[in-house]
N, C-alpha and C. Protein backbone atom coordinates (compact mmCIF):
# COMPACT_ATOMS: atom_id res chain seq x y z
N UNK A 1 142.43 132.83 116.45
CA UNK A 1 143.54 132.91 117.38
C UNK A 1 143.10 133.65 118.64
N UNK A 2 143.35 133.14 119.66
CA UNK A 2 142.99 133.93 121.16
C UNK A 2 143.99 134.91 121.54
N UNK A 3 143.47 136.19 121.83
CA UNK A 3 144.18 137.35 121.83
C UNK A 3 145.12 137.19 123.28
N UNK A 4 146.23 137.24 123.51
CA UNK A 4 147.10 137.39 124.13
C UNK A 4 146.65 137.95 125.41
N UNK A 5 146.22 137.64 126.41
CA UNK A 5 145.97 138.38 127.78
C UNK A 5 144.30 137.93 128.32
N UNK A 6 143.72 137.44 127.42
CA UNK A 6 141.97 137.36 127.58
C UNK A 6 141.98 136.36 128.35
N UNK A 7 142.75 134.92 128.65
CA UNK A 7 142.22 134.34 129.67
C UNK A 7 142.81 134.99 131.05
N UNK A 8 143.43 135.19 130.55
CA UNK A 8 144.79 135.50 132.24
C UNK A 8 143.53 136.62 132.67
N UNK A 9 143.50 137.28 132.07
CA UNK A 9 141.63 138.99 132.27
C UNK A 9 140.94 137.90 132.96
N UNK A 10 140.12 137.15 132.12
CA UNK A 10 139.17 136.54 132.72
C UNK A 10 139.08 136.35 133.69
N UNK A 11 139.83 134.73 133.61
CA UNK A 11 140.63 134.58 135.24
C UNK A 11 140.46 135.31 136.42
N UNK A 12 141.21 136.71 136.47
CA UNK A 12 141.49 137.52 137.38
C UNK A 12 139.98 138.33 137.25
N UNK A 13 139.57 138.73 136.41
CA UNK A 13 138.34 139.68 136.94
C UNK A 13 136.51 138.54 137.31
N UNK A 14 137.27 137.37 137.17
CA UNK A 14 136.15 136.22 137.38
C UNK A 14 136.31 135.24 138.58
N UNK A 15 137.69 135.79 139.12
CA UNK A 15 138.35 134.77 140.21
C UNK A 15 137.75 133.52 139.93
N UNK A 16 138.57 132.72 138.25
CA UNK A 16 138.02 131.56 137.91
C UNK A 16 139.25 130.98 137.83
N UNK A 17 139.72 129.96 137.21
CA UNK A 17 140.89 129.19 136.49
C UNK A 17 140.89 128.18 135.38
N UNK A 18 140.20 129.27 134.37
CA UNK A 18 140.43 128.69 133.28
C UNK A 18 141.76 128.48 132.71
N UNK A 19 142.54 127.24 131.66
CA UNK A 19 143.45 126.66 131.02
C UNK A 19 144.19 127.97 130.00
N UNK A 20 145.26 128.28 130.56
CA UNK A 20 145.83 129.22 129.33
C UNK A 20 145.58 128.36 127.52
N UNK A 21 145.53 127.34 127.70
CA UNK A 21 145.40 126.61 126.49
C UNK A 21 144.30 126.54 125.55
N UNK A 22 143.68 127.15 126.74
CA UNK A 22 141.37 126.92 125.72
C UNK A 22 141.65 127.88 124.82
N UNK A 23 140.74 126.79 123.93
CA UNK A 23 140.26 127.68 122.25
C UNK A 23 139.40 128.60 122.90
N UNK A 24 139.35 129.15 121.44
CA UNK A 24 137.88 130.06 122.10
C UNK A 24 136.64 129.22 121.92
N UNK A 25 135.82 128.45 121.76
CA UNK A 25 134.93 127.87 121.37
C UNK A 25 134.57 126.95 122.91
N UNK A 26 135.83 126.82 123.29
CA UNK A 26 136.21 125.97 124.46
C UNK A 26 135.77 127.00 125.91
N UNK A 27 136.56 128.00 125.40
CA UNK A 27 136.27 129.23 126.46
C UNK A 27 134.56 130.15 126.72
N UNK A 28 134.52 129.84 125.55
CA UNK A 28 132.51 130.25 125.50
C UNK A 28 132.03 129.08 126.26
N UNK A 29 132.31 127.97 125.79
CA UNK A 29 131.45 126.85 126.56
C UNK A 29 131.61 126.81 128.12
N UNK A 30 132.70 127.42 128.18
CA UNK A 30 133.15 127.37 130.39
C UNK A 30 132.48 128.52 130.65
N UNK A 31 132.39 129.51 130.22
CA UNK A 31 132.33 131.13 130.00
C UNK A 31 130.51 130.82 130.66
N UNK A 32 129.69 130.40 129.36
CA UNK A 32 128.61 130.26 129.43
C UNK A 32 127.91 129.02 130.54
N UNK A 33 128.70 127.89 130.91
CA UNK A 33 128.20 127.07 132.21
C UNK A 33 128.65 127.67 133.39
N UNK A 34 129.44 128.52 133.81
CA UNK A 34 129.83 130.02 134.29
C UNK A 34 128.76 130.34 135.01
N UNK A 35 128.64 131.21 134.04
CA UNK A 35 127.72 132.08 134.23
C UNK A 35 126.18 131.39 134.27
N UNK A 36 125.80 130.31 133.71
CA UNK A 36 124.78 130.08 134.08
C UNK A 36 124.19 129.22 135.49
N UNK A 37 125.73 128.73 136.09
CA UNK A 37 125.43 128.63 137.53
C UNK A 37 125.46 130.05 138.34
N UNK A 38 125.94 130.70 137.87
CA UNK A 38 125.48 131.92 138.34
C UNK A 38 124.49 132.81 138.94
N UNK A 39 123.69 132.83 137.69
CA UNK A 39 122.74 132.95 136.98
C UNK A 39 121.87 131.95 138.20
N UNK A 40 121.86 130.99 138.07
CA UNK A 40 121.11 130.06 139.01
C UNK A 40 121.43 129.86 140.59
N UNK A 41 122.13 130.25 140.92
CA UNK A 41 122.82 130.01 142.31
C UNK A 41 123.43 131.30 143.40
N UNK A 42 123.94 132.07 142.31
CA UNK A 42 124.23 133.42 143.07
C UNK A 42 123.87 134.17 141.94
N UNK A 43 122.98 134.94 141.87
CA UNK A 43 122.77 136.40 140.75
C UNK A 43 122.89 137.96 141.39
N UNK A 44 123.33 137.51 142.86
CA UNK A 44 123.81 138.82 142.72
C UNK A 44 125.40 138.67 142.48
N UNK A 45 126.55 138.00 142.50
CA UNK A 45 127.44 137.83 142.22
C UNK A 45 127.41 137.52 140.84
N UNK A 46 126.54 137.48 140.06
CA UNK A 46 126.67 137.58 138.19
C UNK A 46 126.53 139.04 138.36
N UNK A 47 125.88 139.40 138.65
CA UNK A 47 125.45 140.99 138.69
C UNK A 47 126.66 141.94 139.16
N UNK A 48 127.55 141.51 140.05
CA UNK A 48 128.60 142.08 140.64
C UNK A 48 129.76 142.40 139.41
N UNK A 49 130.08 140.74 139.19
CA UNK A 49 130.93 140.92 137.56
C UNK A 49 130.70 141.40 136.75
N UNK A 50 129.40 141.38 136.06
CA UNK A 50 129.38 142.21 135.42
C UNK A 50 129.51 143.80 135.59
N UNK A 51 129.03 144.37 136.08
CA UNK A 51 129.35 145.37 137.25
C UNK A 51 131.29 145.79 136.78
N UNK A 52 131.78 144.88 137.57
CA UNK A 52 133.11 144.95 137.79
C UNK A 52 134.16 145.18 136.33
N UNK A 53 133.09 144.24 135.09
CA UNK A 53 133.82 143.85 134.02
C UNK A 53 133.18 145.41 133.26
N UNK A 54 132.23 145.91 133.62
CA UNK A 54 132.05 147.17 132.73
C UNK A 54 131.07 146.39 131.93
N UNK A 55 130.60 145.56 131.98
CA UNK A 55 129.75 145.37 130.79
C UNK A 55 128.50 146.05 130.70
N UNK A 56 128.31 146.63 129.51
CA UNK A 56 127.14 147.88 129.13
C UNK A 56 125.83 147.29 129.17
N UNK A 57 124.94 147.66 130.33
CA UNK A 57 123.56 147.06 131.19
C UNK A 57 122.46 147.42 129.95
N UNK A 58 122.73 148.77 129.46
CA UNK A 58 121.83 148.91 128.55
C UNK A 58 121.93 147.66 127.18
N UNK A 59 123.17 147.31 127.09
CA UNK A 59 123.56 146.87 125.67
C UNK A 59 123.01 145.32 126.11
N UNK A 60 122.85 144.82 127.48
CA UNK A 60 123.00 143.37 128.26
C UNK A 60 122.05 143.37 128.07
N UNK A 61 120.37 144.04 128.50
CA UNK A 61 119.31 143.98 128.12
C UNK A 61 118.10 144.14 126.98
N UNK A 62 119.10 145.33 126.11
CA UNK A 62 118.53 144.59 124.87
C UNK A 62 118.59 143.44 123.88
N UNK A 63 119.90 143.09 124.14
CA UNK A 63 120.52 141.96 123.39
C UNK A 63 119.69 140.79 124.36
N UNK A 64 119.23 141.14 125.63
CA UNK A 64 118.55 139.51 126.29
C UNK A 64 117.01 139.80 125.88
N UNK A 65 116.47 140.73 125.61
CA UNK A 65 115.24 140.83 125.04
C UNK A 65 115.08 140.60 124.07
N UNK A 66 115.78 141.22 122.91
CA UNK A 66 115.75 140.77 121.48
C UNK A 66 116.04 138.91 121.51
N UNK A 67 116.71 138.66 122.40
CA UNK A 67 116.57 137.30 121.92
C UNK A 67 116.26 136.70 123.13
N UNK A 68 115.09 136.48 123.18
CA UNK A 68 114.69 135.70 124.22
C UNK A 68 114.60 133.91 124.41
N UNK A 69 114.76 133.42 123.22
CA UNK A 69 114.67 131.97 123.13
C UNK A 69 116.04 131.71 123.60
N UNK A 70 116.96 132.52 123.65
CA UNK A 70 118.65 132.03 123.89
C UNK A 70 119.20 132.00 125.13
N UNK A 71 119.82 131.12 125.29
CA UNK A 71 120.11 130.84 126.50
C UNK A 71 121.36 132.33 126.90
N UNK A 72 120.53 132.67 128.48
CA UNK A 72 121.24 133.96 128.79
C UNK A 72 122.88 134.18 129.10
N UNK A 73 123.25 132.89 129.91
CA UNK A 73 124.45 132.71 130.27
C UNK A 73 125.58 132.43 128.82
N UNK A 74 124.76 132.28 127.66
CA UNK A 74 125.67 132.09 126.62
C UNK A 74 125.72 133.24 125.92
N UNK A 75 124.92 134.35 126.17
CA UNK A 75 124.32 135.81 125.83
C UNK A 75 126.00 136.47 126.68
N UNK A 76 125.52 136.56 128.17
CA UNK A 76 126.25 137.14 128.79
C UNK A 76 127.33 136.96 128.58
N UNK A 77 128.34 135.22 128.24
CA UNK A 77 129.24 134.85 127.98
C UNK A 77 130.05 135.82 126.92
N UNK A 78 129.19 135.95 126.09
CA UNK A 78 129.56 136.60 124.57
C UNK A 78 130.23 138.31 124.75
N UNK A 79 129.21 138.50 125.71
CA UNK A 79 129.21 140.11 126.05
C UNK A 79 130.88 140.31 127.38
N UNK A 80 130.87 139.36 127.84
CA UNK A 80 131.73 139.08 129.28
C UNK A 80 133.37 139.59 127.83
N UNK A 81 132.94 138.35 126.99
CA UNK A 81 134.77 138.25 126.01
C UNK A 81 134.81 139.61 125.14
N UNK A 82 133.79 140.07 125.00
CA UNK A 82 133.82 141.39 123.77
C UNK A 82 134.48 142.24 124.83
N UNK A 83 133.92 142.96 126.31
CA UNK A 83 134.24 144.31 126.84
C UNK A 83 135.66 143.26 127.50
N UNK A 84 135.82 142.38 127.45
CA UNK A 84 137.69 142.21 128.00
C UNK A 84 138.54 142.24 126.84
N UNK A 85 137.93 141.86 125.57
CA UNK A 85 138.81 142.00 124.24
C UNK A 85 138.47 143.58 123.89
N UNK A 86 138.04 143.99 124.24
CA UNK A 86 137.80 145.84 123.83
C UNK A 86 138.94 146.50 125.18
N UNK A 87 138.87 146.04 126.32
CA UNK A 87 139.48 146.71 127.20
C UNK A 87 141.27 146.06 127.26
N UNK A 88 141.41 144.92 126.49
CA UNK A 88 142.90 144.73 125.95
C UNK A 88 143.45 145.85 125.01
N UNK A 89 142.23 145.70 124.17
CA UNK A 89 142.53 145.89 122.22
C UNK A 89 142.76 148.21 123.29
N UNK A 90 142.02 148.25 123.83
CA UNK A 90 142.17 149.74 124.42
C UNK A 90 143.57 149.70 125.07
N UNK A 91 144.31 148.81 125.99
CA UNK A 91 145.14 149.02 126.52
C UNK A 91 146.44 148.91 125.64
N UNK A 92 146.53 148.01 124.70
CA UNK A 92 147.34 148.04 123.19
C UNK A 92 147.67 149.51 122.89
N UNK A 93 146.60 149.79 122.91
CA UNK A 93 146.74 151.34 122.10
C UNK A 93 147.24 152.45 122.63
N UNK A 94 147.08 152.74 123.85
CA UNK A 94 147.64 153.71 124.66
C UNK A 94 149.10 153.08 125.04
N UNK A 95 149.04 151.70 125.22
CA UNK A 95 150.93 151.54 125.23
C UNK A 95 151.71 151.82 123.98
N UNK A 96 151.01 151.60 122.60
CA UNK A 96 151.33 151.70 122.05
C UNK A 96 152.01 153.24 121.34
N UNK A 97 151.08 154.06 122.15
CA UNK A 97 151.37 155.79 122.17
C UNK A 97 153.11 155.85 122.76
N UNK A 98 153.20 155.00 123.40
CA UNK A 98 154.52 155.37 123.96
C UNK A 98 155.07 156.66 125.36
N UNK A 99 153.65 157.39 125.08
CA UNK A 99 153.99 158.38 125.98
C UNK A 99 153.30 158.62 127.63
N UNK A 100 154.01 158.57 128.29
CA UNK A 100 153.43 159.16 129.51
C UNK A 100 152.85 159.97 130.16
N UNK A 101 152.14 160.64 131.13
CA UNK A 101 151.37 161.34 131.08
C UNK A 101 152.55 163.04 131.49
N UNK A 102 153.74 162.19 131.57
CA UNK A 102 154.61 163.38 132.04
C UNK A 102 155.21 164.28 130.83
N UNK A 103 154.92 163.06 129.49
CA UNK A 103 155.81 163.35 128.19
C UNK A 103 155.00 164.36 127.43
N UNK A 104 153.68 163.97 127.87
CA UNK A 104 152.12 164.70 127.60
C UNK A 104 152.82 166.53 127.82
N UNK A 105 152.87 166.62 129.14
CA UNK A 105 152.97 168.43 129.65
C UNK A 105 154.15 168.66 128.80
């Protein structure tokens, strides 16, 4: 099941327009031809998003070293949906606190 908010994220932090309707299987496959025109055409604008999306540079380069036979843009793809499903699954949780930072003092 596709988590509630991950394309609409995408979308907006990819200035793309992917289908509220894509599977996920569907969404790796756009995700990863994405990024691999990217990758091929503008890399400093892959470099920017990622950048932008928070994705962990240390975690991006070992995972592209350890596997070097794999195609990168389907690497990056993978890494792009984990830190937007971590930065939902994070925002869940603090709404879910209920409290404000005023309710806090």
């Amino acid at each position: 099941m596709m988590e509630s908010g991950l394309i609409e994220t995408i979308n907006k932090d990819l200035a793309i327009e992917l289908s509220p309707s894509i599977d996920m299987d569907e969404l790796y496959k756009k995700l990863k031809e994405y990024c691999n025109h990217l990758i091929k055409t503008n890399f400093e604008k892959m470099v920017g998003i990622l950048y932008r999306i928070d994705v962990n540079e240390t975690k991006l380069k070992q995972v592209l070293n350890q596997n070097p036979d794999e195609d990168a843009g389907e690497i990056i793809a993978h890494l792009i949906i984990e830190r937007q499903l971590e930065k939902i699954n994070t925002r869940k949780k603090f709404k879910q606190t209920g409290n404000s930072e005023e309710e806090k003092w």
